[in-house]
N, C-alpha and C. Protein backbone atom coordinates (compact mmCIF):
# COMPACT_ATOMS: atom_id res chain seq x y z
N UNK A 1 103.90 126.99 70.66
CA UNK A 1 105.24 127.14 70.13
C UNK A 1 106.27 126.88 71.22
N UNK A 2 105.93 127.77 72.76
CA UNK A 2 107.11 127.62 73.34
C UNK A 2 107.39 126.28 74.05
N UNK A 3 105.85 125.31 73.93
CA UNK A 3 105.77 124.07 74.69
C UNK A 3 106.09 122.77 73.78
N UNK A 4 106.69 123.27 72.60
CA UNK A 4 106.85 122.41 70.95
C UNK A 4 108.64 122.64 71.74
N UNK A 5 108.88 123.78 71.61
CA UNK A 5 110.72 124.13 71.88
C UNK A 5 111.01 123.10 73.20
N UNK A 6 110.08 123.22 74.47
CA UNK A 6 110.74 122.70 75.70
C UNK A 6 110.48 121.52 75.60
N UNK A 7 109.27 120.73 74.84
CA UNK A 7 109.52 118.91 74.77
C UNK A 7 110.29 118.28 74.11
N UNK A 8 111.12 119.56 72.97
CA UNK A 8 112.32 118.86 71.89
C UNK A 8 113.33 119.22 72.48
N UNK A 9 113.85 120.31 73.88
CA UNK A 9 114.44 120.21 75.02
C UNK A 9 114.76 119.26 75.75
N UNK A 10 113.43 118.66 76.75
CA UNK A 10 113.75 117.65 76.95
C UNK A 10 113.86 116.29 76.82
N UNK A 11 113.35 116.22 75.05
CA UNK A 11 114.15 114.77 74.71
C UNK A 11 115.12 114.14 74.76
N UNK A 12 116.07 115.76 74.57
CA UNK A 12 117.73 115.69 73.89
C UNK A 12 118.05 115.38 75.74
N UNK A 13 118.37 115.46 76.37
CA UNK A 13 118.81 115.88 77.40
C UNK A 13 120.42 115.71 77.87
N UNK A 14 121.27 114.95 76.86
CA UNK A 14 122.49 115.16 77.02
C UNK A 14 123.07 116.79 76.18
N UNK A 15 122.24 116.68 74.73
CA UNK A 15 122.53 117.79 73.42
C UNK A 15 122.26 119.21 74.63
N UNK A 16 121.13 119.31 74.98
CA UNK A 16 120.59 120.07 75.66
C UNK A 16 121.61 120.71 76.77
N UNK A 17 121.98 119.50 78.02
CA UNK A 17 122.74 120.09 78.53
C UNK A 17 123.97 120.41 78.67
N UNK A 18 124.74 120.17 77.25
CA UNK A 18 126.06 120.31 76.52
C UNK A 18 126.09 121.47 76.09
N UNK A 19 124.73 122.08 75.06
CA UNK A 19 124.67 123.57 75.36
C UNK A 19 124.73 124.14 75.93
N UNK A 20 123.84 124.08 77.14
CA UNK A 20 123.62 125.36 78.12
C UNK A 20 125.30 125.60 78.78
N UNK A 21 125.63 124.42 79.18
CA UNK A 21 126.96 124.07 79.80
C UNK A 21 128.33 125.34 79.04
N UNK A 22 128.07 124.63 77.73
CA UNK A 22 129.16 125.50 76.77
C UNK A 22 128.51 127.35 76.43
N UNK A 23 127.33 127.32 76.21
CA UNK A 23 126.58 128.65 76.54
C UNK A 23 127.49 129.54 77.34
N UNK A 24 127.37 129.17 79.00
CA UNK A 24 127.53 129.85 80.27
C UNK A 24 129.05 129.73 80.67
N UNK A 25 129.63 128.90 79.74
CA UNK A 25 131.29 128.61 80.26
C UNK A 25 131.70 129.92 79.06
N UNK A 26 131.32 130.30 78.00
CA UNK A 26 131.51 130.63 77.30
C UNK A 26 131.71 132.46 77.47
N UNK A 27 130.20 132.48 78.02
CA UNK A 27 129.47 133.88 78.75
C UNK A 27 130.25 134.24 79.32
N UNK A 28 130.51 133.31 80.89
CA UNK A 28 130.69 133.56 82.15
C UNK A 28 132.35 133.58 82.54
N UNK A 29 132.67 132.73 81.36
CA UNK A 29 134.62 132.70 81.77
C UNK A 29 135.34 132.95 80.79
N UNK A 30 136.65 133.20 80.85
CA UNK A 30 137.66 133.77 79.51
C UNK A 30 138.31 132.09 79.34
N UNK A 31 137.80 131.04 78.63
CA UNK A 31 138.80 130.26 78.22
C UNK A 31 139.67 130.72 77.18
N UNK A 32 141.11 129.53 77.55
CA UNK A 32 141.86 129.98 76.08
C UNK A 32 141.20 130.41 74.42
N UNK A 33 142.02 131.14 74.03
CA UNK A 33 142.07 131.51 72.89
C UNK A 33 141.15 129.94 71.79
N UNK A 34 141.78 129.37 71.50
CA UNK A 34 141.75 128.07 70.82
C UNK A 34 140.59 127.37 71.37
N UNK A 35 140.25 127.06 73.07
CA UNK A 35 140.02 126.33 73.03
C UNK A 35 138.49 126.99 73.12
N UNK A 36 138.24 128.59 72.92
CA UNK A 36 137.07 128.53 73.03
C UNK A 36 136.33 129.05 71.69
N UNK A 37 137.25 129.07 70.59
CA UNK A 37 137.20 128.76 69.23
C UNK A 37 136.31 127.32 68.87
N UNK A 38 137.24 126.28 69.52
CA UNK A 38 136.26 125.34 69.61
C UNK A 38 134.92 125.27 70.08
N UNK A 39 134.85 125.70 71.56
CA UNK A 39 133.80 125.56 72.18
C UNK A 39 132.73 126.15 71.36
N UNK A 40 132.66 127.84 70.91
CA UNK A 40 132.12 128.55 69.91
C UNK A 40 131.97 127.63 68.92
N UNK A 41 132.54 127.05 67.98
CA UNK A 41 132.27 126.02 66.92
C UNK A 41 131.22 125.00 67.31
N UNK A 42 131.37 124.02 68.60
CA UNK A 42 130.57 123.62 69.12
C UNK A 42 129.26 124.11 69.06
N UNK A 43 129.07 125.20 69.57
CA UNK A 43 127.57 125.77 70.16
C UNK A 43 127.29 126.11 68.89
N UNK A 44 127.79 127.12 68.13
CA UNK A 44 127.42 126.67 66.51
C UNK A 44 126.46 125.85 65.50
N UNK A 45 127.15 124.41 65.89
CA UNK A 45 126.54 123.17 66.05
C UNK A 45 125.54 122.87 66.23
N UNK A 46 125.80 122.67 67.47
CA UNK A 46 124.34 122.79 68.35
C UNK A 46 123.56 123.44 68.07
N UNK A 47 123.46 124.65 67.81
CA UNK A 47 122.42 125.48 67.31
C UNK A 47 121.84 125.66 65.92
N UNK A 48 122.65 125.27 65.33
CA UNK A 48 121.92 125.00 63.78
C UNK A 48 121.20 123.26 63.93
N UNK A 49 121.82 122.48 64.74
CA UNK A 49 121.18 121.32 64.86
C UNK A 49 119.73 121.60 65.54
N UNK A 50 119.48 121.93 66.78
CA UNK A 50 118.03 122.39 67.20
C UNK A 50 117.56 123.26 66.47
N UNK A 51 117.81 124.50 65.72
CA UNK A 51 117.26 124.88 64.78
C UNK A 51 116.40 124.03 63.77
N UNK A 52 117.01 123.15 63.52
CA UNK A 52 116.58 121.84 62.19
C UNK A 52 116.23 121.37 62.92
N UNK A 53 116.01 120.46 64.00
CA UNK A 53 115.04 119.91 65.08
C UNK A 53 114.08 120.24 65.25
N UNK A 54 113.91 121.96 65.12
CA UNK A 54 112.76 122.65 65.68
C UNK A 54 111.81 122.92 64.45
N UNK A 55 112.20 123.60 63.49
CA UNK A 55 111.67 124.23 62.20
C UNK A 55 110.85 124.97 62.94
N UNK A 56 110.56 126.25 63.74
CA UNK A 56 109.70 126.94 64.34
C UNK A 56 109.12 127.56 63.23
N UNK A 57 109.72 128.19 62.06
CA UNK A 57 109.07 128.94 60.73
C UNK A 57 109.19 127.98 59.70
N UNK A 58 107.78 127.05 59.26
CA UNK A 58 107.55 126.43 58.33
C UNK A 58 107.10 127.43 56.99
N UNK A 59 107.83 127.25 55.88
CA UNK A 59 107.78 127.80 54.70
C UNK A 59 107.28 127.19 53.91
């Protein structure tokens, strides 16, 4: 499972490190109001997209 997550990791490798990037800017600093509305929207994104990339729980 966790070696299925890190090779669809590093396929993406721009998607990938646009997350982590917006992740830790997100975490780690107070951007504006707005603009981290966006950023949040972004990672959002991103994360329902690797979600559907991944399907870790097939039903």
């Amino acid at each position: 499972m966790f070696k299925n997550v890190i090779n669809s990791l590093i396929d993406q490798p721009i998607l990938t490190s646009l997350f982590v990037t917006d992740f830790l800017v997100l975490l780690f600093h107070r951007p504006p109001f707005f603009f981290s509305l966006l950023m949040f929207g972004a990672l959002l994104g991103m994360t329902m997209y690797f979600g559907q990339k991944l399907s870790l729980f097939k039903i």
